[in-house]
Structures are given as C-alpha cells and as structure tokens.
Protein backbone atom coordinates (compact mmCIF):
# COMPACT_ATOMS: atom_id res chain seq x y z
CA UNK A 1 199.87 71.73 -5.36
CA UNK A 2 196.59 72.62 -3.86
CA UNK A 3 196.47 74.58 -0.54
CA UNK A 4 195.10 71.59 1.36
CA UNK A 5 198.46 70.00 0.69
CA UNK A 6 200.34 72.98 1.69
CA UNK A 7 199.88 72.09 5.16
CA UNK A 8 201.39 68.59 5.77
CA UNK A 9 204.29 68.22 8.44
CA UNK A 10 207.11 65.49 7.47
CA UNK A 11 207.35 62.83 9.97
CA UNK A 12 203.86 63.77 11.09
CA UNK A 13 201.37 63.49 8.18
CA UNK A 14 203.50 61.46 6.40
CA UNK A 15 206.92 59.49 6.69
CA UNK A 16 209.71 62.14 6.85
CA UNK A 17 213.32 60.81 5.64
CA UNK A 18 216.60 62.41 7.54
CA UNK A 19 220.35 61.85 7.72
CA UNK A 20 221.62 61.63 10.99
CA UNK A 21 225.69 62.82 11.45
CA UNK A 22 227.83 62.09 14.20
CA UNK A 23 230.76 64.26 13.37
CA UNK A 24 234.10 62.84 15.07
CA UNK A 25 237.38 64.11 15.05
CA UNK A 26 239.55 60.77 14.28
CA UNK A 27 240.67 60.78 18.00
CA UNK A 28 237.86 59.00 19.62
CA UNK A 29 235.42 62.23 20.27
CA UNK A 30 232.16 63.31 19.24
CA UNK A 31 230.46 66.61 18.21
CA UNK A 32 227.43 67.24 20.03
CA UNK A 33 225.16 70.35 20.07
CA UNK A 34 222.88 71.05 22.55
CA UNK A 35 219.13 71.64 21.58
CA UNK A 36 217.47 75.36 21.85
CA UNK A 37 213.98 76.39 23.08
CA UNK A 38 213.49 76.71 19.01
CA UNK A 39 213.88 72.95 18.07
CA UNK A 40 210.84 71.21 17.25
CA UNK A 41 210.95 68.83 19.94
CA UNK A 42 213.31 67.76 23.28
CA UNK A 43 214.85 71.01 24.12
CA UNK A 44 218.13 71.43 26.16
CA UNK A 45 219.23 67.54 25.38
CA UNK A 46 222.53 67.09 23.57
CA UNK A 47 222.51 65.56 20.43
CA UNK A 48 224.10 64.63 16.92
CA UNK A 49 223.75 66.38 13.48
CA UNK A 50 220.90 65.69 11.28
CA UNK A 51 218.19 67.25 8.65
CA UNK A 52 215.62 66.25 6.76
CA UNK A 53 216.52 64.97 2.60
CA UNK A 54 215.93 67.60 -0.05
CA UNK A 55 214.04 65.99 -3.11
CA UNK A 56 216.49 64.54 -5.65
CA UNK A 57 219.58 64.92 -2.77
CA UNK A 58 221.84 62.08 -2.44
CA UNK A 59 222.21 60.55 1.58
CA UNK A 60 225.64 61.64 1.36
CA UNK A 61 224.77 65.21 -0.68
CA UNK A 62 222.16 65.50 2.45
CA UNK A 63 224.79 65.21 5.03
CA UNK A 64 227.19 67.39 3.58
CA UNK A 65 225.00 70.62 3.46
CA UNK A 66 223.74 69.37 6.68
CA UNK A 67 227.32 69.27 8.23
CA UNK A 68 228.02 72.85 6.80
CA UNK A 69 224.91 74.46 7.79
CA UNK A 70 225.10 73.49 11.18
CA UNK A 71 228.78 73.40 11.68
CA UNK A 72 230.26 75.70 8.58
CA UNK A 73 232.29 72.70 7.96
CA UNK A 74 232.80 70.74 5.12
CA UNK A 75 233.70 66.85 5.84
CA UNK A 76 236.10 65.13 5.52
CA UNK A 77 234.91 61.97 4.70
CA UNK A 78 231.21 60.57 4.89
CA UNK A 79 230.85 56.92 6.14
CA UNK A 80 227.04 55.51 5.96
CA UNK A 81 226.04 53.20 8.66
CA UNK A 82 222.98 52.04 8.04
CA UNK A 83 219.07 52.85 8.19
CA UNK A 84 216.20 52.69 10.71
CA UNK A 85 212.97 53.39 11.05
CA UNK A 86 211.74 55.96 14.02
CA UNK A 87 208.35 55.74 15.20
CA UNK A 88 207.60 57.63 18.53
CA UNK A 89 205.26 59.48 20.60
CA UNK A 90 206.32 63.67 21.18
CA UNK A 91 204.79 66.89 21.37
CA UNK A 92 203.03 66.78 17.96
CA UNK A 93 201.77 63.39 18.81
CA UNK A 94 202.98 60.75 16.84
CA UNK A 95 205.93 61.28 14.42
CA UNK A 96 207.36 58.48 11.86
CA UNK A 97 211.00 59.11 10.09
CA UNK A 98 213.46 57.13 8.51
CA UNK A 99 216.97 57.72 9.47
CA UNK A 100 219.82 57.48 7.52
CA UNK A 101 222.92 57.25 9.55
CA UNK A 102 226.14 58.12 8.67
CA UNK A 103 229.93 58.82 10.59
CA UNK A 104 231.18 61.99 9.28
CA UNK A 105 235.08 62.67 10.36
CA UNK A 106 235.66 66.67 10.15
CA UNK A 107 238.42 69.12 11.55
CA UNK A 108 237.93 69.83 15.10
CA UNK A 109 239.17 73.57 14.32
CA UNK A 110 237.18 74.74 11.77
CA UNK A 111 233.71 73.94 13.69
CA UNK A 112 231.47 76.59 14.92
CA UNK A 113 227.99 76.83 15.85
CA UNK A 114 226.21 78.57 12.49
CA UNK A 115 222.58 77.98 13.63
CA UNK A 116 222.40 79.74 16.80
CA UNK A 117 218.82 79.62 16.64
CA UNK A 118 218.64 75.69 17.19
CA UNK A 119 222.15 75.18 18.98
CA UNK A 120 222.76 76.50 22.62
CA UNK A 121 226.19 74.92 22.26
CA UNK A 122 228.90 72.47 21.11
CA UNK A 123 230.99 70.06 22.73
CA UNK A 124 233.35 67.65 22.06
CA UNK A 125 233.18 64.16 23.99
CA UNK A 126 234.77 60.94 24.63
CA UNK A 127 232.68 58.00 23.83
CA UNK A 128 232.11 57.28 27.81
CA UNK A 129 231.59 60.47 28.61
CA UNK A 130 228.60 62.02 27.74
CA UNK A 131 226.54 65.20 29.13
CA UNK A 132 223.28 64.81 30.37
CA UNK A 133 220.21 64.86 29.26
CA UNK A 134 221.08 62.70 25.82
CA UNK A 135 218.29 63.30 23.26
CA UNK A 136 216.41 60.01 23.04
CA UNK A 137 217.47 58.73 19.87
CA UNK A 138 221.18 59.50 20.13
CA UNK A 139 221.46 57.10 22.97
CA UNK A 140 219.27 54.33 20.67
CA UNK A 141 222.71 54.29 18.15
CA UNK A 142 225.77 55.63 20.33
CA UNK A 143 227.15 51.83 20.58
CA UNK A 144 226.70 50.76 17.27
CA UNK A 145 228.78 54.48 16.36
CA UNK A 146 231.66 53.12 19.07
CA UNK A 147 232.27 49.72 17.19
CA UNK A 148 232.11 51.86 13.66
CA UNK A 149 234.59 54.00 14.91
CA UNK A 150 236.95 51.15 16.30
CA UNK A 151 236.89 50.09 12.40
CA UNK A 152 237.76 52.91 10.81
C-alpha cells in the first residue's frame, strides 16, 4: 500500500463497518461501560460494546473477540439483530459506519473491565433504568434491544 493510503481513518475517509454488543445477563439487565477521556469521541457517556470488523472476520467472530477484549469474557450465546447505517456529525467532522447489532447473553461474574484505557467503569442496569449521559447511539436502539430480549 502506498503511504498516501496509510493515512485513512474508518468511518471518516471511508465507510467503517462495526459490531455493536449489548451484553445481558438473562435477567433483564444490561452491561454498560462508561467512556474514558481516551475514546475517540463522546467521553464520560455510558454505552454498549462494540469494535470495528477485522478483514475476513465473521459478524459473530467480530463480537466475540470484541466481548473478550473488553470484558475478558467469552459469550454465551450471540444473537444478531439487525444492521444500520450511522451517519453523523462529531469531533472529526463527519463520520459514516455501518453497524451490525447483535444481543450477546454472558455471565454476570466473570466480567471485568480489561481496557482500562477506554472504560472508566461498568454497570449493570435494568432496562428503565439507565445512567446519564447515554452515548447517542445507544439510546437510537435501546427499545428495539427491550422487545429482543422479551423474545428470547
């Protein structure tokens, strides 16, 4: 690849493509993590799991290193929701992803926090319960996850 390739930024100089995780634990509750001073964009707001794809991953091979290099978990089971695409205006200016969403169910016990670089904290929380401030995009799916979780 030639150097002035070197320098493109998914989402921003081209589409980036994700997998987005909310991690439950069966009972009704959700993982969250909130967002360090070292994300790339809307620090201190509590939000889901996610990372971008790794050429030649699967969605679901995605979200499992995902879930175990943020969490040191490995899931339980991996349900896919469904896809969107994410266009919106941030720090960088304009960023474009696709998002690949998925329910992942994992033990409650075995999570820890194992990028303490990008995660202030964790939390577990009832669907009507939620901390403040919500990461903008988290609160664009969190009632399509509650009728996906009544199914399950």
């Amino acid at each position: 690849m030639s150097d002035e390739h070197q320098d493109l930024k998914k989402g921003v100089d081209f589409i980036g493509t994700n997998c987005i995780f909310y991690c439950h634990d069966g009972a009704g509750n959700v993982l969250l993590h909130k967002r360090s001073k070292n994300c790339r964009d809307e620090h201190g707001t509590w939000d889901c799991g996610g990372g971008a794809m790794r050429f030649g991953e699967s969605f679901e091979d995605t979200v499992r290193r995902e879930v175990k290099e943020e969490y040191g978990v490995d899931p339980i089971e991996v349900v896919y929701v469904k896809s969107r695409s994410i266009v919106r205006n941030n720090e960088d200016g304009v960023s474009h992803w696709i998002a690949n969403l998925h329910l992942v169910h994992v033990d409650r016990e075995s999570v820890v926090i194992c990028e303490p670089e990008k995660i202030d904290e964790i939390g577990w929380f009832p669907f009507d319960r939620f901390p403040e401030p919500l990461h903008p995009g988290f609160k664009h799916d969190v009632e399509l996850m509650k009728e996906y979780l009544k199914n399950l």
